[in-house]
Protein backbone atom coordinates (compact mmCIF):
# COMPACT_ATOMS: atom_id res chain seq x y z
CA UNK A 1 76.37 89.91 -3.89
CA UNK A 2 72.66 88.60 -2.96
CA UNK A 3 73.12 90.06 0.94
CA UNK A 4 69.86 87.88 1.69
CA UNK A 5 71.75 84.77 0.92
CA UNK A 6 74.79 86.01 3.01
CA UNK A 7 72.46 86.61 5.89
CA UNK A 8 71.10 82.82 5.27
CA UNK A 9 74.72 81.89 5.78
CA UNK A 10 75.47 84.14 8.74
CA UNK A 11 72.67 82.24 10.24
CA UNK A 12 73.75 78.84 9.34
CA UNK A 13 77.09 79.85 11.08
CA UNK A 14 75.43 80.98 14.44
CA UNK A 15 73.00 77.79 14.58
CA UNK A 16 76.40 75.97 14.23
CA UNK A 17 77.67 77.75 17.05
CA UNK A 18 74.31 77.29 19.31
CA UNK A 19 73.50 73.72 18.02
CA UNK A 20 77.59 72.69 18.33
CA UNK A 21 77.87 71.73 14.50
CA UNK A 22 76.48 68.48 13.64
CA UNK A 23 78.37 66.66 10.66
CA UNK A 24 76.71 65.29 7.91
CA UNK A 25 77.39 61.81 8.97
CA UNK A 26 76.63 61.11 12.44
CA UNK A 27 79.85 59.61 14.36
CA UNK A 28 81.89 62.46 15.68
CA UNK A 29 85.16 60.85 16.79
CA UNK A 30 88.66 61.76 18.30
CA UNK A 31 90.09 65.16 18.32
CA UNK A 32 87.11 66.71 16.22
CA UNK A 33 84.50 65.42 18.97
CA UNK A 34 86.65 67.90 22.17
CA UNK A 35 86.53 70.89 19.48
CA UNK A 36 82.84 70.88 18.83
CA UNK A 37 82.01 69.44 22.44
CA UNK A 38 83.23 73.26 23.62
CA UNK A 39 82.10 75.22 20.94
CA UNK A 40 80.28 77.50 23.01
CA UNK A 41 82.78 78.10 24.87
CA UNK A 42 86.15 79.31 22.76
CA UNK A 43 87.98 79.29 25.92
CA UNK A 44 87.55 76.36 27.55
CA UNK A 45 88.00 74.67 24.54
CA UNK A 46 91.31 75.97 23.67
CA UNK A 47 92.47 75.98 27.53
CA UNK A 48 91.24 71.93 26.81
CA UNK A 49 93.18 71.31 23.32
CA UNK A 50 96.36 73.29 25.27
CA UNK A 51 96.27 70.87 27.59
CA UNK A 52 95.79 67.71 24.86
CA UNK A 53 98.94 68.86 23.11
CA UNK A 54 101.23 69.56 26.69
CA UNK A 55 100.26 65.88 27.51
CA UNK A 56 101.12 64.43 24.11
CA UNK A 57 104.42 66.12 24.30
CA UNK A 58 104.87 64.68 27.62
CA UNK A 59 103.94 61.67 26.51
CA UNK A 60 106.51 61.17 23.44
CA UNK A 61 109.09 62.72 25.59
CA UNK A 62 108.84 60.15 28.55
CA UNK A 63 108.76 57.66 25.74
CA UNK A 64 111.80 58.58 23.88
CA UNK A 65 114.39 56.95 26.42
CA UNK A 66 112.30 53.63 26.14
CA UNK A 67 112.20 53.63 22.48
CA UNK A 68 116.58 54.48 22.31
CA UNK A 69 116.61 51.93 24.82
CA UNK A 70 115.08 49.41 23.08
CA UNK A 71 116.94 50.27 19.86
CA UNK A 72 120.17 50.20 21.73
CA UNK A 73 119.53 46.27 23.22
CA UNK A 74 118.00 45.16 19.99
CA UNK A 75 121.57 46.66 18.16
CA UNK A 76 123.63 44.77 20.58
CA UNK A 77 121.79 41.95 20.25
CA UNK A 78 122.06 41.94 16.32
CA UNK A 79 125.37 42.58 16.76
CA UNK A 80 126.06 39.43 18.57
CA UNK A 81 123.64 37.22 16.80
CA UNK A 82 125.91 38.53 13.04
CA UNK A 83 128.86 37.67 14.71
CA UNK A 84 127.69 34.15 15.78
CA UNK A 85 126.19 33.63 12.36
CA UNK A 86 129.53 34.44 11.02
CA UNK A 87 131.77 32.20 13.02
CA UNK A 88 128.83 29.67 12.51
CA UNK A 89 129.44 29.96 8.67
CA UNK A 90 133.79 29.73 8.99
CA UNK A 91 133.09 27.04 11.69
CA UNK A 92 130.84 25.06 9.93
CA UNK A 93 132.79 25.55 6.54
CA UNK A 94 136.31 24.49 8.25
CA UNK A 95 134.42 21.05 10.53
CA UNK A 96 133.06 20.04 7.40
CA UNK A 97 137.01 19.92 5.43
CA UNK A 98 138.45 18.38 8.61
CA UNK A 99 135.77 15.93 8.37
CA UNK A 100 136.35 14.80 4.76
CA UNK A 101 140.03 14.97 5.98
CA UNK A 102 139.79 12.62 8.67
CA UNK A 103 140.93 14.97 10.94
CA UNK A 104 138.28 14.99 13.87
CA UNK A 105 135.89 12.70 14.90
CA UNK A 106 132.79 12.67 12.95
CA UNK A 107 130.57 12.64 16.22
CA UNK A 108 132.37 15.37 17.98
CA UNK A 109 132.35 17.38 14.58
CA UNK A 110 128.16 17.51 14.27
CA UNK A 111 128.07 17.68 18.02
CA UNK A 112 129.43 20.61 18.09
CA UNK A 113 127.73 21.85 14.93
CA UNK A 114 124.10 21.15 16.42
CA UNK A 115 124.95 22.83 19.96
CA UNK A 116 125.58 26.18 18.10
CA UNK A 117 122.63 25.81 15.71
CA UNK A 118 120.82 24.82 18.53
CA UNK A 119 121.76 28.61 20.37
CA UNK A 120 121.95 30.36 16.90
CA UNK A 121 117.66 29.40 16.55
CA UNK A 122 117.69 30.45 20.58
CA UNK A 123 119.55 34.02 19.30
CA UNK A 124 117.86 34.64 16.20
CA UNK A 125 114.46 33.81 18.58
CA UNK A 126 115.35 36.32 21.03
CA UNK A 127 116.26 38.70 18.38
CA UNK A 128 113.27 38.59 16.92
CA UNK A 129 110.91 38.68 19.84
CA UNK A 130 113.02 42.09 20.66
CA UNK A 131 112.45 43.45 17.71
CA UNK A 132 108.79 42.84 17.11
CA UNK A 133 108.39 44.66 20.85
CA UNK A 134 110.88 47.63 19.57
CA UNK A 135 108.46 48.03 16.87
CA UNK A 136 105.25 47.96 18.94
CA UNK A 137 107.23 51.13 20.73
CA UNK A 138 107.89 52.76 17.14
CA UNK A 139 103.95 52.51 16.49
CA UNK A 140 103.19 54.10 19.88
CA UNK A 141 105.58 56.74 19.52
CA UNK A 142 104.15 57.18 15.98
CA UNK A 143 100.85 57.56 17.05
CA UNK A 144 101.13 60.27 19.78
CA UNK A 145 103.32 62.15 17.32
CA UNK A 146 100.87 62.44 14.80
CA UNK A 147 97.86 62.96 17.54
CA UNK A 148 99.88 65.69 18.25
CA UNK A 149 100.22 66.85 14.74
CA UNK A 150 96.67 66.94 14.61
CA UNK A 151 96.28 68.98 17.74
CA UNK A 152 97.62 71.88 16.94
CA UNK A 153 95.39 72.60 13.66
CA UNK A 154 92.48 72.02 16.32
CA UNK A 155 94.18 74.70 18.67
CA UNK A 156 94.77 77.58 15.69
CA UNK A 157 91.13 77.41 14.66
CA UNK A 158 89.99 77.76 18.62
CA UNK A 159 92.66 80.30 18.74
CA UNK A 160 91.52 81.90 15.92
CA UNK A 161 87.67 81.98 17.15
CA UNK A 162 88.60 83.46 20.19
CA UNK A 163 90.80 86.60 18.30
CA UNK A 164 87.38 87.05 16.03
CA UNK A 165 85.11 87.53 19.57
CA UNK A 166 87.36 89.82 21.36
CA UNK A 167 87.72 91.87 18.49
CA UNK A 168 84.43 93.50 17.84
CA UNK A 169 83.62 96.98 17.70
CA UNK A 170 83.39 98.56 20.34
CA UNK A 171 79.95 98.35 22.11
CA UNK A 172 78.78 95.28 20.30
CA UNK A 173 78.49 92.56 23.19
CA UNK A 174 76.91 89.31 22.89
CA UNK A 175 74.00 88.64 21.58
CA UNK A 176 75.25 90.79 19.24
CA UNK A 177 79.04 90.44 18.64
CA UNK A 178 78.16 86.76 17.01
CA UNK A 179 75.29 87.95 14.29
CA UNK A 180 78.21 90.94 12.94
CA UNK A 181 81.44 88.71 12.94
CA UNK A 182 79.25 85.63 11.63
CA UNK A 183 77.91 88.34 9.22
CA UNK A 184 81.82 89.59 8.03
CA UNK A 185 82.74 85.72 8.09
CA UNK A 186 79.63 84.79 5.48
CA UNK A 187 80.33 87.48 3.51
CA UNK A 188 84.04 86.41 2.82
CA UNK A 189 82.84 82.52 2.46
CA UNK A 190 80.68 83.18 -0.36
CA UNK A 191 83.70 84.55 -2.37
CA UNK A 192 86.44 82.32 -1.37
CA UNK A 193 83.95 79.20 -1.87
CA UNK A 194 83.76 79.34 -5.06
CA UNK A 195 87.00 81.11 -6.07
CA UNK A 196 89.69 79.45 -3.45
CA UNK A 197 88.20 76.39 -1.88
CA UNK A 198 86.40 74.37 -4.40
CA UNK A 199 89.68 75.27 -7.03
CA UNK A 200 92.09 74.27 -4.74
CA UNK A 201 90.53 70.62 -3.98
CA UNK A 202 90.06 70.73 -7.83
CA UNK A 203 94.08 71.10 -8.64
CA UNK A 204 94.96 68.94 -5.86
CA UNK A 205 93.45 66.19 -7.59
CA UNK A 206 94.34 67.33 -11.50
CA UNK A 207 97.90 67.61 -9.68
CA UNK A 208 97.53 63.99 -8.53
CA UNK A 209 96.28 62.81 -11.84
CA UNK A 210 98.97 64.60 -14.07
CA UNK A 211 101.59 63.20 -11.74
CA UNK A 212 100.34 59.13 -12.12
CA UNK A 213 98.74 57.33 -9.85
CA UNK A 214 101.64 55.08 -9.98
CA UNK A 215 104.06 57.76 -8.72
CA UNK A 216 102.13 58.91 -6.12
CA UNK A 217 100.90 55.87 -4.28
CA UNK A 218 103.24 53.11 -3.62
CA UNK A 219 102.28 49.45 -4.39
CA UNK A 220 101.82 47.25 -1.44
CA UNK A 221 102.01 43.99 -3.15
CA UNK A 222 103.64 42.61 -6.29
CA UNK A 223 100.45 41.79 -8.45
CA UNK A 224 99.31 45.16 -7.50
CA UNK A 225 96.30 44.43 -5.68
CA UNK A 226 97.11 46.88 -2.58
CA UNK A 227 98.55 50.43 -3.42
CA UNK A 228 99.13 53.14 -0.07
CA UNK A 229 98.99 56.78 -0.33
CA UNK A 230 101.00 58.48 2.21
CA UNK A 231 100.26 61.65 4.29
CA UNK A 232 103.88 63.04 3.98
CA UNK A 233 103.48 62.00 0.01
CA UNK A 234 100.24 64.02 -0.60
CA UNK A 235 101.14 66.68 1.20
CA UNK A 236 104.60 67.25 -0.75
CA UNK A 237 102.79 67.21 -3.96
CA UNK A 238 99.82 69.31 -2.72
CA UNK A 239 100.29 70.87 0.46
CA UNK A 240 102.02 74.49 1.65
CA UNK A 241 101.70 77.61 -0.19
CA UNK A 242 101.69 76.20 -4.07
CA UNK A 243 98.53 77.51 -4.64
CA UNK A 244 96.93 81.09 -5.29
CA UNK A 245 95.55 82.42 -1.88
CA UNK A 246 96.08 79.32 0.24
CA UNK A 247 99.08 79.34 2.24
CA UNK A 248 100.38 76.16 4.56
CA UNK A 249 97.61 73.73 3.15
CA UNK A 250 98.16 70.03 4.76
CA UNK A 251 96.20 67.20 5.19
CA UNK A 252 95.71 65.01 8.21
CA UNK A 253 94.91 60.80 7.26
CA UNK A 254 93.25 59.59 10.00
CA UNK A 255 91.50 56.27 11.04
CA UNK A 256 88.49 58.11 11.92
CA UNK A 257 88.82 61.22 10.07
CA UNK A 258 90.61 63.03 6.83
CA UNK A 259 91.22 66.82 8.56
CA UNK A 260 92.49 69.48 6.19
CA UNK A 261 93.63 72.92 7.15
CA UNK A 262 95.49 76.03 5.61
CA UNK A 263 95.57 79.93 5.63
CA UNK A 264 92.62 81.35 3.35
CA UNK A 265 93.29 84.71 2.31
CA UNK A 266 90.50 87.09 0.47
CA UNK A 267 90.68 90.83 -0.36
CA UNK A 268 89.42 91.35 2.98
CA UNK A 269 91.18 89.26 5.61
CA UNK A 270 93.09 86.45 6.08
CA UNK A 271 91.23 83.19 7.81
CA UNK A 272 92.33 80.05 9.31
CA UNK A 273 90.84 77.26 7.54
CA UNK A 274 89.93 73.35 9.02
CA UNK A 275 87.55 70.70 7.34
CA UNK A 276 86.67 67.20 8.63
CA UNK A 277 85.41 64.79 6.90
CA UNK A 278 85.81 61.30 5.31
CA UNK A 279 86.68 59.57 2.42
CA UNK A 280 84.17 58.02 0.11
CA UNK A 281 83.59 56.11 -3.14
CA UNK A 282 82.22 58.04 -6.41
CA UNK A 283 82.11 54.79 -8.20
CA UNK A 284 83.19 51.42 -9.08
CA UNK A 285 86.95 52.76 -8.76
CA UNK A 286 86.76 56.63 -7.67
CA UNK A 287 86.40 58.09 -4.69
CA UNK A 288 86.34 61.55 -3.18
CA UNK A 289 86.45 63.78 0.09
CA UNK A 290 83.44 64.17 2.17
CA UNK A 291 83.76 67.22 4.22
CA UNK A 292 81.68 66.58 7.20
CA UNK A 293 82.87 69.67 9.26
CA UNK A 294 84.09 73.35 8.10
CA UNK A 295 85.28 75.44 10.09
CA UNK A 296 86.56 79.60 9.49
CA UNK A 297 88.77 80.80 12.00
CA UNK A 298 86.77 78.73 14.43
CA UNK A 299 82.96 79.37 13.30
CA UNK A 300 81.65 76.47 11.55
CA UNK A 301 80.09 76.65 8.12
CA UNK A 302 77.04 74.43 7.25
CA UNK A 303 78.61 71.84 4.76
CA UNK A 304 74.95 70.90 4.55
CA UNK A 305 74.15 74.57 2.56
CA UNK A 306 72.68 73.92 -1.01
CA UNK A 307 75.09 76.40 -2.45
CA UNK A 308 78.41 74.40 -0.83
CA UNK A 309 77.14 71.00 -1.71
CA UNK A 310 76.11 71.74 -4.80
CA UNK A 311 80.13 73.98 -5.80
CA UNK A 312 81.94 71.52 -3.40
CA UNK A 313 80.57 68.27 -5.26
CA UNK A 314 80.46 69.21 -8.95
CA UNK A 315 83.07 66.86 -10.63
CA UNK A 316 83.91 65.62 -7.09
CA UNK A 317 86.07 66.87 -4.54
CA UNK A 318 90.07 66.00 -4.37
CA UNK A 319 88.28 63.02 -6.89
CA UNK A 320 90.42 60.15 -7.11
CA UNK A 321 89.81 57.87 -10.52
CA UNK A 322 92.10 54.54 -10.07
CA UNK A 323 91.29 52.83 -12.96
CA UNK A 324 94.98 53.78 -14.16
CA UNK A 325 96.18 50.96 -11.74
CA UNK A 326 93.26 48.56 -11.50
CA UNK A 327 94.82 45.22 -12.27
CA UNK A 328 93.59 42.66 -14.81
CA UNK A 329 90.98 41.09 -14.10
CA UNK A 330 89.59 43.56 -10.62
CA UNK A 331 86.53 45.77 -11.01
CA UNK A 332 86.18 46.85 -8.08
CA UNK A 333 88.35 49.29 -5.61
CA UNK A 334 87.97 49.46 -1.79
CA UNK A 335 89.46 51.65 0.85
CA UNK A 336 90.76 51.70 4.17
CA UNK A 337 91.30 54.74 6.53
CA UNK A 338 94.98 54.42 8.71
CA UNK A 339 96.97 56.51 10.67
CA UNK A 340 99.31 58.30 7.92
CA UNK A 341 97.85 56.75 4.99
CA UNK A 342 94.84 55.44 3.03
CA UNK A 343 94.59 51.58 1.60
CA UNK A 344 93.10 51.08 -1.49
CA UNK A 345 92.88 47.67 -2.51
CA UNK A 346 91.23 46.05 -5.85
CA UNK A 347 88.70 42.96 -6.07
């Protein structure tokens, strides 16, 4: 192994550390913005995303009751508004043969049949105003649940920064405790980079590929214009322990960011890993992962190193090729960035 280039690496980690990791793009957004805000200081930061994910749970807990409750009314009111649709349809069925019959007056007969259409559009009204605000409740409680999902990758890798610093040999303090575990850390990266990271990314997307586009994504509209690909659906097909030396892989879709972590494991040690980073186009209908951010059991890795860009982009990475899908007549793909799932769309 060229030990000069490791030590150019162990000092890309430590100016991470003192210059609190700058992504390649320059937003820094959401959860990734209170991890790299503390970086200097592993406790605080942690004692800070602790706190994040107590609150969230809070948070979804006191909104539970509101969201059955809601439910609950909206069922009733179904309920009631079926019923009334029902008698409505015997009702109106039954007037109508007594009509024909002669057996009621004609006037008292629609009457009668435009009071109750006149409550059914009151009901159905109602009905729907209640369920548009049960929804809004849904999308709130769906929110904070997955805010919270993203915490706790956030609170492993702090977790995980603080283990490294309280475990160095004995007598190295700081200054010096960083240099030696950012030294053991750079060591390990220049392996796993090229052997783990770079494959895996590589086979998630051959894995995508093999399975078709069209069984992985779901179409959004009939003509095929708008196709979704789900977080829970991607990480089924690609996430947990399915590949060699990565264990609990899963990816986070975000608005503002795509986060990916899992378990690296080397001959040497076993590492929690977290990117950040967005999506972006490759071409006229491709598009990739950006990584922004990495991050090794807390210490953050230069994405901006020669070596990774040059491994991490060659033949794209997690590359995405929708041509398989594009309708007639579109050229041209475009994306969108969601809670849960990513929008493609074709032009």
């Amino acid at each position: 192994m060229n030990r000069s280039h490791v030590l150019s690496v162990a000092l890309a980690i430590l100016l991470g550390c003192q210059l609190q990791i700058r992504p390649a793009c320059a937003h820094i957004s959401g959860i990734f913005a209170y991890f790299v805000k503390d970086i200097n200081e592993p406790t605080a930061s942690t004692r800070m995303l602790r706190q994040q994910l107590a609150s969230v749970a809070e948070r979804i807990a006191a909104l539970e009751p509101e969201v059955q409750r809601a439910r609950a009314e909206h069922d009733v009111q179904a309920d009631a508004a079926v019923r009334r649709i029902r008698f409505y349809d015997v009702y109106a069925g039954s007037a109508l043969g007594a009509l024909w019959a002669g057996a009621q007056d004609p006037i008292d007969v629609l009457a009668s049949m435009e009071s109750l259409q006149k409550r059914l559009a009151e009901d159905l009204d109602a009905l729907a105003h209640l369920a548009e605000s049960y929804q809004q409740l849904r999308g709130k409680e769906r929110s904070l649940r997955r805010y919270g999902e993203l915490l706790i990758p956030f609170k492993k890798a702090a977790e995980a920064r603080e283990r490294r610093l309280s475990k160095v040999p004995e007598g190295l303090v700081s200054p010096f405790a960083e240099p030696y575990i950012a030294y053991r850390i750079a060591e390990d990266w220049e392996t796993m980079r090229g052997s783990t990271f770079v494959l895996y990314f590589n086979w998630a997307a051959r894995k995508i590929a093999e399975q078709g586009l069209e069984n992985v994504l779901q179409k959004v509209d009939a003509g095929g214009s708008s196709w979704r690909l789900e977080e829970d659906i991607l990480n089924v097909l690609v996430g947990g322990d399915d590949f060699p030396f990565i264990e609990d892989a899963r990816f986070y879709l975000r608005a503002d960011h795509i986060n990916f972590s899992a378990r690296l494991r080397s001959a040497r040690d076993a590492y929690d890993l977290l990117t950040v980073g967005q999506l972006e186009r490759t071409g006229p209908v491709g598009v990739q992962y950006r990584i922004e951010a990495i991050f090794i059991d807390g210490m953050p890795i230069d994405p901006n190193d020669p070596d990774v860009q040059r491994e991490v982009y060659r033949g794209h990475l997690l590359g995405i090729d929708l041509s398989p899908i594009l309708p007639a007549g579109a050229a041209v793909a475009t994306f969108e960035q969601h809670n849960g799932f990513l929008l493609f769309s074709f032009q």
